[in-house]
N, C-alpha and C. Protein backbone atom coordinates (compact mmCIF):
# COMPACT_ATOMS: atom_id res chain seq x y z
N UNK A 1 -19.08 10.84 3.62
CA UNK A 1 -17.98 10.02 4.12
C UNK A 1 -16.78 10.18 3.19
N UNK A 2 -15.51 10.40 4.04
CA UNK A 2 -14.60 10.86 3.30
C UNK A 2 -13.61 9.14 2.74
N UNK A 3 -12.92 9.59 2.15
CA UNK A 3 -12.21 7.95 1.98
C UNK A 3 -11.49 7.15 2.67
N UNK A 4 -11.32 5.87 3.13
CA UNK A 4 -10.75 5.79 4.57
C UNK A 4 -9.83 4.69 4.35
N UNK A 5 -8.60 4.84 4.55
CA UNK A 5 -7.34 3.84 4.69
C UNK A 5 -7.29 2.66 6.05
N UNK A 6 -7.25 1.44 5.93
CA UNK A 6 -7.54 0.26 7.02
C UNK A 6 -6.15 0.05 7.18
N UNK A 7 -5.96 -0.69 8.24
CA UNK A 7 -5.16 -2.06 8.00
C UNK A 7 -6.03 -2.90 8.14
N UNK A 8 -5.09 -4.19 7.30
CA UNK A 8 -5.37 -5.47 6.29
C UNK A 8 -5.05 -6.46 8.19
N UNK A 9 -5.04 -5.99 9.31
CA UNK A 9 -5.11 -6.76 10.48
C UNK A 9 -6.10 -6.33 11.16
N UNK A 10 -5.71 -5.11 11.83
CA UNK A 10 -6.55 -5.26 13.07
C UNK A 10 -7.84 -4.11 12.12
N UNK A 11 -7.98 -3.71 11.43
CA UNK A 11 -8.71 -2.78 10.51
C UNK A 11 -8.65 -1.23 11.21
N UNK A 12 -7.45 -1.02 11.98
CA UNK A 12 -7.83 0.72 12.37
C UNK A 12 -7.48 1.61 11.55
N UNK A 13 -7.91 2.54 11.71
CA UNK A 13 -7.50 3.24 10.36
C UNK A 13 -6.26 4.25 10.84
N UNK A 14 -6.04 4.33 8.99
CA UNK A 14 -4.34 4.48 8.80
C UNK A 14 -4.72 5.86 8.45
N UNK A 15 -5.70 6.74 8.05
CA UNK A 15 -5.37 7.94 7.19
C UNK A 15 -5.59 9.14 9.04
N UNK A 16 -4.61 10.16 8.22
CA UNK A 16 -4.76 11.18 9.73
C UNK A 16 -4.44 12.50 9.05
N UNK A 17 -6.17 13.51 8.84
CA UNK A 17 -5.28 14.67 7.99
C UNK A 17 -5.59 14.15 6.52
N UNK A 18 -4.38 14.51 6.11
CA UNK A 18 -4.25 14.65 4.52
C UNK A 18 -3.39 13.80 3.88
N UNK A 19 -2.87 12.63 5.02
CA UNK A 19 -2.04 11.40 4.73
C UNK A 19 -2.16 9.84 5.40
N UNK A 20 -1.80 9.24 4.99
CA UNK A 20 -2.01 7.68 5.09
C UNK A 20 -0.65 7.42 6.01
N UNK A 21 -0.70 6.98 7.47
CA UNK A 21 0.53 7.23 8.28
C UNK A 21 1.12 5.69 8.47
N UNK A 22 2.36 5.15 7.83
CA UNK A 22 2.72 3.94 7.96
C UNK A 22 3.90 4.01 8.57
N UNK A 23 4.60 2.79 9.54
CA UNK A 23 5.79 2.38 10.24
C UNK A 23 6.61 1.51 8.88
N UNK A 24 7.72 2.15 8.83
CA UNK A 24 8.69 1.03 7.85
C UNK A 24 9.83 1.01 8.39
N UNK A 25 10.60 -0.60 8.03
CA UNK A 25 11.86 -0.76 8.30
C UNK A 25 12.46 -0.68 7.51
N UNK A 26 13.51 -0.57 6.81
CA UNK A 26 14.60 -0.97 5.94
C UNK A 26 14.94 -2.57 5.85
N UNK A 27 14.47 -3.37 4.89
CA UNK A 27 15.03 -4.74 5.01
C UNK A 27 16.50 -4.83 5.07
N UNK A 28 17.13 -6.01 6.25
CA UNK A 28 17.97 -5.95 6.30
C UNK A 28 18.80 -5.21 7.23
N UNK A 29 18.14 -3.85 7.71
CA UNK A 29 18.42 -2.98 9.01
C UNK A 29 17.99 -2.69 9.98
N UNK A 30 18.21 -1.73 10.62
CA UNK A 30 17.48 -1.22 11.59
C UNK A 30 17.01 0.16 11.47
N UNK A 31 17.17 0.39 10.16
CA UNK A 31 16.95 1.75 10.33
C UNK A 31 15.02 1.52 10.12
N UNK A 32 14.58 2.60 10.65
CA UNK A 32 12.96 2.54 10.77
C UNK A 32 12.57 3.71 11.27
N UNK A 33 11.15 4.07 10.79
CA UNK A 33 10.61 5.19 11.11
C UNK A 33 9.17 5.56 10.49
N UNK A 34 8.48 6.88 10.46
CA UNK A 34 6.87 7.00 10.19
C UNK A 34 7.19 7.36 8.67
N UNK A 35 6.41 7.24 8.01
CA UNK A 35 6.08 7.25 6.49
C UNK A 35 4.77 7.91 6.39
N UNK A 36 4.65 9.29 5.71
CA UNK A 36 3.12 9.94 5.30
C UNK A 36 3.06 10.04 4.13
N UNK A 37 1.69 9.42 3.61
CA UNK A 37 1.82 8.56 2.25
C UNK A 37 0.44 9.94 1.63
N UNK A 38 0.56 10.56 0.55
CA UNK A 38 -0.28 11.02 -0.22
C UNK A 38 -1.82 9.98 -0.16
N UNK A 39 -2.71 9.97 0.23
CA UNK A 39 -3.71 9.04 -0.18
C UNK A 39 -4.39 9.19 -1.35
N UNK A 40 -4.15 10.03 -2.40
CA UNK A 40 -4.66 9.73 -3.81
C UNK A 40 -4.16 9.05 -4.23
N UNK A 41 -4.84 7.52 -4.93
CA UNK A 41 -4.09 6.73 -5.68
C UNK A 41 -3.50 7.89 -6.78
N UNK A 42 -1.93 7.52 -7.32
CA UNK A 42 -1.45 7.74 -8.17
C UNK A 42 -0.62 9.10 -8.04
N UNK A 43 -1.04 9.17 -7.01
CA UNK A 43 0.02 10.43 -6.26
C UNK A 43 1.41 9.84 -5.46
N UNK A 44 2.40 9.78 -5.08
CA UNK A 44 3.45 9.27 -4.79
C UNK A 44 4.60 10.23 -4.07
N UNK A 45 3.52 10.74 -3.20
CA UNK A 45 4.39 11.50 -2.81
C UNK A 45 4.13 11.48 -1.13
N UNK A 46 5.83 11.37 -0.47
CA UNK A 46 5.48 11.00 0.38
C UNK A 46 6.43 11.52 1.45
N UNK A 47 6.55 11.68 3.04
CA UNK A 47 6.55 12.77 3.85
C UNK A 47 8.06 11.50 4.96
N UNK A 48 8.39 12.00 5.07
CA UNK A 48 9.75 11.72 6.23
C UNK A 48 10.12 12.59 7.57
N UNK A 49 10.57 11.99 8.50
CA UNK A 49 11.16 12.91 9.48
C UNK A 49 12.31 12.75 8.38
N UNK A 50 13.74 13.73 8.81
CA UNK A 50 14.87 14.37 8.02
C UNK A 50 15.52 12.98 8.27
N UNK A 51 15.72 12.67 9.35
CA UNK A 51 16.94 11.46 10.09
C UNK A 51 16.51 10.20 9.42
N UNK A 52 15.30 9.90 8.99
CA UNK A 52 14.78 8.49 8.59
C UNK A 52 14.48 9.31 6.86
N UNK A 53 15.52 9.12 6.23
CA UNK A 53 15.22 9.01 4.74
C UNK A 53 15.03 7.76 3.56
N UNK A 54 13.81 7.78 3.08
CA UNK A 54 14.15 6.35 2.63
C UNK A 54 15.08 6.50 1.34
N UNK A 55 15.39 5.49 0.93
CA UNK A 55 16.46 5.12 0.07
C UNK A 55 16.19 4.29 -1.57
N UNK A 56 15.92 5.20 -2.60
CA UNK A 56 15.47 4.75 -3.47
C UNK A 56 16.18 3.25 -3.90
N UNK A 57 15.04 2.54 -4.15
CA UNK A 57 15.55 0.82 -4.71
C UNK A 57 15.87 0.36 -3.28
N UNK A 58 15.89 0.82 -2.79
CA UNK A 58 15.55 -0.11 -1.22
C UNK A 58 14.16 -0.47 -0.73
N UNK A 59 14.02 -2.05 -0.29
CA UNK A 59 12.57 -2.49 0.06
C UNK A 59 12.47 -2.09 1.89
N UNK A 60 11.17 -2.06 1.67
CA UNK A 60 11.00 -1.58 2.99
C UNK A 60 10.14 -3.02 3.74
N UNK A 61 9.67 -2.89 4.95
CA UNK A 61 8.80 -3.72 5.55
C UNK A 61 7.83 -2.36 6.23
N UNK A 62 6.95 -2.88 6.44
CA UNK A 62 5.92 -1.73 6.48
C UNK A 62 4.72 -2.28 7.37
N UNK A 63 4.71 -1.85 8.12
CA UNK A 63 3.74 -2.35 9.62
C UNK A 63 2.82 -1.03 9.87
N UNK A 64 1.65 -1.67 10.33
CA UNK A 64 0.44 -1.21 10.73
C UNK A 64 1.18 -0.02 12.43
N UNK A 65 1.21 1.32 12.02
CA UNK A 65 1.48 1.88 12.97
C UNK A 65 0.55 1.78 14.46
N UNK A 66 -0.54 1.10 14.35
CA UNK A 66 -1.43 0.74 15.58
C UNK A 66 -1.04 -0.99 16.25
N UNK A 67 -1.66 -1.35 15.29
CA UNK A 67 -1.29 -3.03 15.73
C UNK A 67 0.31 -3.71 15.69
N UNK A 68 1.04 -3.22 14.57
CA UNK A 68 2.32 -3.46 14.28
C UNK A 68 2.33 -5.00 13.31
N UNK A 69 1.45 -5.02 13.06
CA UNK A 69 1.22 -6.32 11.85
C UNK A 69 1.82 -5.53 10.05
N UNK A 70 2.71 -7.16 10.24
CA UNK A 70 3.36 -6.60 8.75
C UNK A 70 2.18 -6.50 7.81
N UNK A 71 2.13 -5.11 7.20
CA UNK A 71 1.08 -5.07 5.49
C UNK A 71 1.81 -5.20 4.50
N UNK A 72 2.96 -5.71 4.48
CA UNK A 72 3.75 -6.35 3.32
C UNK A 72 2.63 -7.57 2.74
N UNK A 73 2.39 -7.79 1.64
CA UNK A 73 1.91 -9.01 1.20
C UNK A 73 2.73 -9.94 1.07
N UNK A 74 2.48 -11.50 1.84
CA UNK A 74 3.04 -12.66 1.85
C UNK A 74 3.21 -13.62 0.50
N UNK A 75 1.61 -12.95 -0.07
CA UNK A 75 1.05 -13.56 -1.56
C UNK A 75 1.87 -13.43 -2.50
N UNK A 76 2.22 -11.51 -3.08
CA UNK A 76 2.91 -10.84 -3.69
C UNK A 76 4.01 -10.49 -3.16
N UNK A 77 5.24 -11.02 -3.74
CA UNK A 77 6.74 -10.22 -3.49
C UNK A 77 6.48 -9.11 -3.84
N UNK A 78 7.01 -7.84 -2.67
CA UNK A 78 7.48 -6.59 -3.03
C UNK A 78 6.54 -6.04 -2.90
N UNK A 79 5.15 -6.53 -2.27
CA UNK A 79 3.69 -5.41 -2.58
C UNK A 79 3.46 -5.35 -1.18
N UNK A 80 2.62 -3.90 -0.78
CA UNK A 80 2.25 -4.03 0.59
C UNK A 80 0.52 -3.85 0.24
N UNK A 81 -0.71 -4.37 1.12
CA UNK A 81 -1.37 -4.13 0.89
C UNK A 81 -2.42 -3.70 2.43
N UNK A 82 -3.47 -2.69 2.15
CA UNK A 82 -3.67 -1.92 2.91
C UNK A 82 -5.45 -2.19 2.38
N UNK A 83 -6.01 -1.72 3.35
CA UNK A 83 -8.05 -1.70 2.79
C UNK A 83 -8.14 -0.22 2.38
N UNK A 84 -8.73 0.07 1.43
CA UNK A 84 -9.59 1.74 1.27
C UNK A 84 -11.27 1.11 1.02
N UNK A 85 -11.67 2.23 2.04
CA UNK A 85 -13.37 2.02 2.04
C UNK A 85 -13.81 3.17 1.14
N UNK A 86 -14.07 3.57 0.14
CA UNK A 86 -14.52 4.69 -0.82
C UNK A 86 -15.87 5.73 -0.02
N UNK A 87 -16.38 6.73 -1.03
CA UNK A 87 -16.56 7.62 -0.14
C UNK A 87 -18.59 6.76 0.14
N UNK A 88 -18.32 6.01 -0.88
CA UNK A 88 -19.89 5.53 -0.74
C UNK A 88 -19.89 3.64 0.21
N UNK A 89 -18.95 3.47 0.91
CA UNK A 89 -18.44 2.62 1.65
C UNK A 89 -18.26 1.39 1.15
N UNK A 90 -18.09 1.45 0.12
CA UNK A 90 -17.64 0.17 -1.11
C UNK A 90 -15.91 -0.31 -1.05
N UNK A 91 -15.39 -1.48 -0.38
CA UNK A 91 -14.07 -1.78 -0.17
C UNK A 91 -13.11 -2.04 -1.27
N UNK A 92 -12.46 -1.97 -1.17
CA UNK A 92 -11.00 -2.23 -1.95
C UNK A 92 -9.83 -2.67 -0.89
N UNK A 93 -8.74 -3.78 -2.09
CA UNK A 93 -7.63 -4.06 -1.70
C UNK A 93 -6.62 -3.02 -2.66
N UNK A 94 -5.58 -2.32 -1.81
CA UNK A 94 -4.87 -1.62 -2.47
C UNK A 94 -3.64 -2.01 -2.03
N UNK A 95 -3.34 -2.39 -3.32
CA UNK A 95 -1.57 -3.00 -3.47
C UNK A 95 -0.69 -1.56 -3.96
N UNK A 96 0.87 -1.85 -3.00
CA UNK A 96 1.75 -0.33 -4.03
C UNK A 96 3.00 -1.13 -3.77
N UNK A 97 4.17 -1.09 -3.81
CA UNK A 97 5.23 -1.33 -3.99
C UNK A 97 5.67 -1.21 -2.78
N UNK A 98 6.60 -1.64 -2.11
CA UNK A 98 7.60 -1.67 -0.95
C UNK A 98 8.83 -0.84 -1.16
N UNK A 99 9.12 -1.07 -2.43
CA UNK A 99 10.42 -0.72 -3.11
C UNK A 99 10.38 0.70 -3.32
N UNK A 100 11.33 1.56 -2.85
CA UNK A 100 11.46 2.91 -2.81
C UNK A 100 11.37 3.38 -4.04
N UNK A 101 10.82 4.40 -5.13
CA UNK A 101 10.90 4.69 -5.91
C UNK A 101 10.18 3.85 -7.19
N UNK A 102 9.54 2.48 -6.62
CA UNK A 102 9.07 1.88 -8.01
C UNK A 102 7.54 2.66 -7.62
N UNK A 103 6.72 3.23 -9.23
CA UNK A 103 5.24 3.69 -8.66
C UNK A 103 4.30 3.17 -9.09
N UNK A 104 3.86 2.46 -8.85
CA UNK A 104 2.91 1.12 -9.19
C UNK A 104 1.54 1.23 -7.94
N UNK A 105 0.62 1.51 -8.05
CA UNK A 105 -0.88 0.95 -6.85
C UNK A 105 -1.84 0.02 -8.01
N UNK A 106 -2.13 -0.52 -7.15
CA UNK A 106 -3.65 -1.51 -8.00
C UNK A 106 -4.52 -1.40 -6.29
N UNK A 107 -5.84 -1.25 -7.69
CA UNK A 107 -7.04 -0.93 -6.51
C UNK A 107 -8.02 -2.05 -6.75
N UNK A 108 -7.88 -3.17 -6.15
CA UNK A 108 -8.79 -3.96 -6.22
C UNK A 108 -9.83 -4.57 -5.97
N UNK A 109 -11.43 -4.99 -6.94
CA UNK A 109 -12.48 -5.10 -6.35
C UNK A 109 -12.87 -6.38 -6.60
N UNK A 110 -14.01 -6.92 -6.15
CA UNK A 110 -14.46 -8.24 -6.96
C UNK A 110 -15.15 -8.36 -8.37
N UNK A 111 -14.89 -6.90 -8.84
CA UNK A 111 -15.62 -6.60 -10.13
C UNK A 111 -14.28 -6.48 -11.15
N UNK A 112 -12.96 -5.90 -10.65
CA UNK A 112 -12.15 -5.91 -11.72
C UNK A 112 -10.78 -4.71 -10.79
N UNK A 113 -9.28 -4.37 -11.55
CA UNK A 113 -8.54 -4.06 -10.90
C UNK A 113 -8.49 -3.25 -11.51
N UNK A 114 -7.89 -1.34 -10.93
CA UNK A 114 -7.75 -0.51 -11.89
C UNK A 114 -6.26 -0.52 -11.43
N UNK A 115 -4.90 -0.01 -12.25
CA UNK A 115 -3.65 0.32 -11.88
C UNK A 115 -3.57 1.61 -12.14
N UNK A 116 -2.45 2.22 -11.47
CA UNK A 116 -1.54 3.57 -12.13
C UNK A 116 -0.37 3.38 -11.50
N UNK A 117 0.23 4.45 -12.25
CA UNK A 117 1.87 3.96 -11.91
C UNK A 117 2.48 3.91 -13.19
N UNK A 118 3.64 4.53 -13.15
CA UNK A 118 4.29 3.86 -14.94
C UNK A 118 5.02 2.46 -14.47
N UNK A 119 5.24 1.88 -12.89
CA UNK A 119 6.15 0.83 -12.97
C UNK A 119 4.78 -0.35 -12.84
N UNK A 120 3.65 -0.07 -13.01
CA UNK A 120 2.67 -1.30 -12.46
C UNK A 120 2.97 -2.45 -13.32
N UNK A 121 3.59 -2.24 -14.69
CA UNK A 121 3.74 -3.32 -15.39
C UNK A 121 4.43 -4.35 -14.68
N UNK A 122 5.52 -4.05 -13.95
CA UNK A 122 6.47 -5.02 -13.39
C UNK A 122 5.58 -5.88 -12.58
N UNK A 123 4.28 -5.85 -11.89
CA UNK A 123 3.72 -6.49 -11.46
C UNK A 123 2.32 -7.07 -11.70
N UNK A 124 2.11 -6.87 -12.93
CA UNK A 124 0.72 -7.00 -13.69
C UNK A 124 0.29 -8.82 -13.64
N UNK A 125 1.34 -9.29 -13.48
CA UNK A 125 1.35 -11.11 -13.70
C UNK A 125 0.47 -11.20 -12.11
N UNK A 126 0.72 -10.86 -11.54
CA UNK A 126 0.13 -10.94 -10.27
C UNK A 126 -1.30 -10.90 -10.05
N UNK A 127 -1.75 -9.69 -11.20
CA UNK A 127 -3.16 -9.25 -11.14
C UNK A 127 -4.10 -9.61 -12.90
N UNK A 128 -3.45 -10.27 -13.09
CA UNK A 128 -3.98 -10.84 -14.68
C UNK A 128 -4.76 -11.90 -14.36
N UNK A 129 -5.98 -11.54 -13.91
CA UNK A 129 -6.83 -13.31 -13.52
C UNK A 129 -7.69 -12.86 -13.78
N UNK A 130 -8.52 -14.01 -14.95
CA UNK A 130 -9.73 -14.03 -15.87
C UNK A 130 -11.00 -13.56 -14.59
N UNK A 131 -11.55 -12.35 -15.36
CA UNK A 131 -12.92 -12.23 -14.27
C UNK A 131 -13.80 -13.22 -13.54
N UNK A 132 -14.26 -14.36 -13.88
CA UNK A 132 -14.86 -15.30 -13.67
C UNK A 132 -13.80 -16.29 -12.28
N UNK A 133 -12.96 -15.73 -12.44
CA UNK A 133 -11.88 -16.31 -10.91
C UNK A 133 -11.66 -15.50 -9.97
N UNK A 134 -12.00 -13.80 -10.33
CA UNK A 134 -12.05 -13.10 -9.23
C UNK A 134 -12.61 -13.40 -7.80
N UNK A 135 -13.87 -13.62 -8.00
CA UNK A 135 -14.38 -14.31 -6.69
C UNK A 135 -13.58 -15.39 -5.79
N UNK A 136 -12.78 -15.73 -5.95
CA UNK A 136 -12.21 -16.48 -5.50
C UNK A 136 -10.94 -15.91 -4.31
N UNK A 137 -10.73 -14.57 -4.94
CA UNK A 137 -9.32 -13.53 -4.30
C UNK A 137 -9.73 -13.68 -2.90
């Protein structure tokens, strides 16, 4: 079993190929369009039609290209979060940034969070909770 990208709504899966396929808006506009996201954590690299370019330091809104449910997190400003099922079918919450250009993912379990990214610091307050409260996420 290969690794598999959800949405955090209706759970269909997001990966197609060799990328993770998301709908984003531009907050604030109308501009919108498909997003193909590298699915290795810590890879950041990511795929556009020419006409829909995103715009570094611009936040996006970011919807489930099947259901159309925002995966922006309500919890966390600025984070979108998405399910990965690993290759031995063990879940995770995976948080990354909204914000064009910041590179920050956290992969989170009920055992503990791993980050990468050089910007994850900016959001580490978010994910700093004593193990013994994890269960609770």
């Amino acid at each position: 079993m290969a690794v598999e990208y959800l949405c955090k709504a209706c759970r269909g899966h997001l990966n197609v190929k060799t990328s993770i396929v998301l709908s984003a808006t531009k907050m604030n506009s109308s501009k919108r369009g498909l997003v193909f996201l590298n699915p290795e954590l810590g890879n950041y690299t990511k795929t556009t039609h020419p006409s829909f370019e995103l715009e570094p330091g611009s936040e996006y809104l970011i919807n489930c290209p099947i259901c159309h449910s925002q995966l922006n997190s309500m919890k966390y400003p600025h984070l979108v979060r998405i399910i990965m099922i690993d290759e031995n079918g063990k879940e995770y919450d995976i948080y990354f940034s909204g914000i064009v250009g910041e590179n920050c993912t956290y992969k989170i379990s009920d055992t503990g969070v791993e980050k990468t990214g050089p910007d994850s610091k900016l959001y580490d307050k978010y994910f700093d909770i004593p193990s013994e409260d994890r269960k609770y996420l």
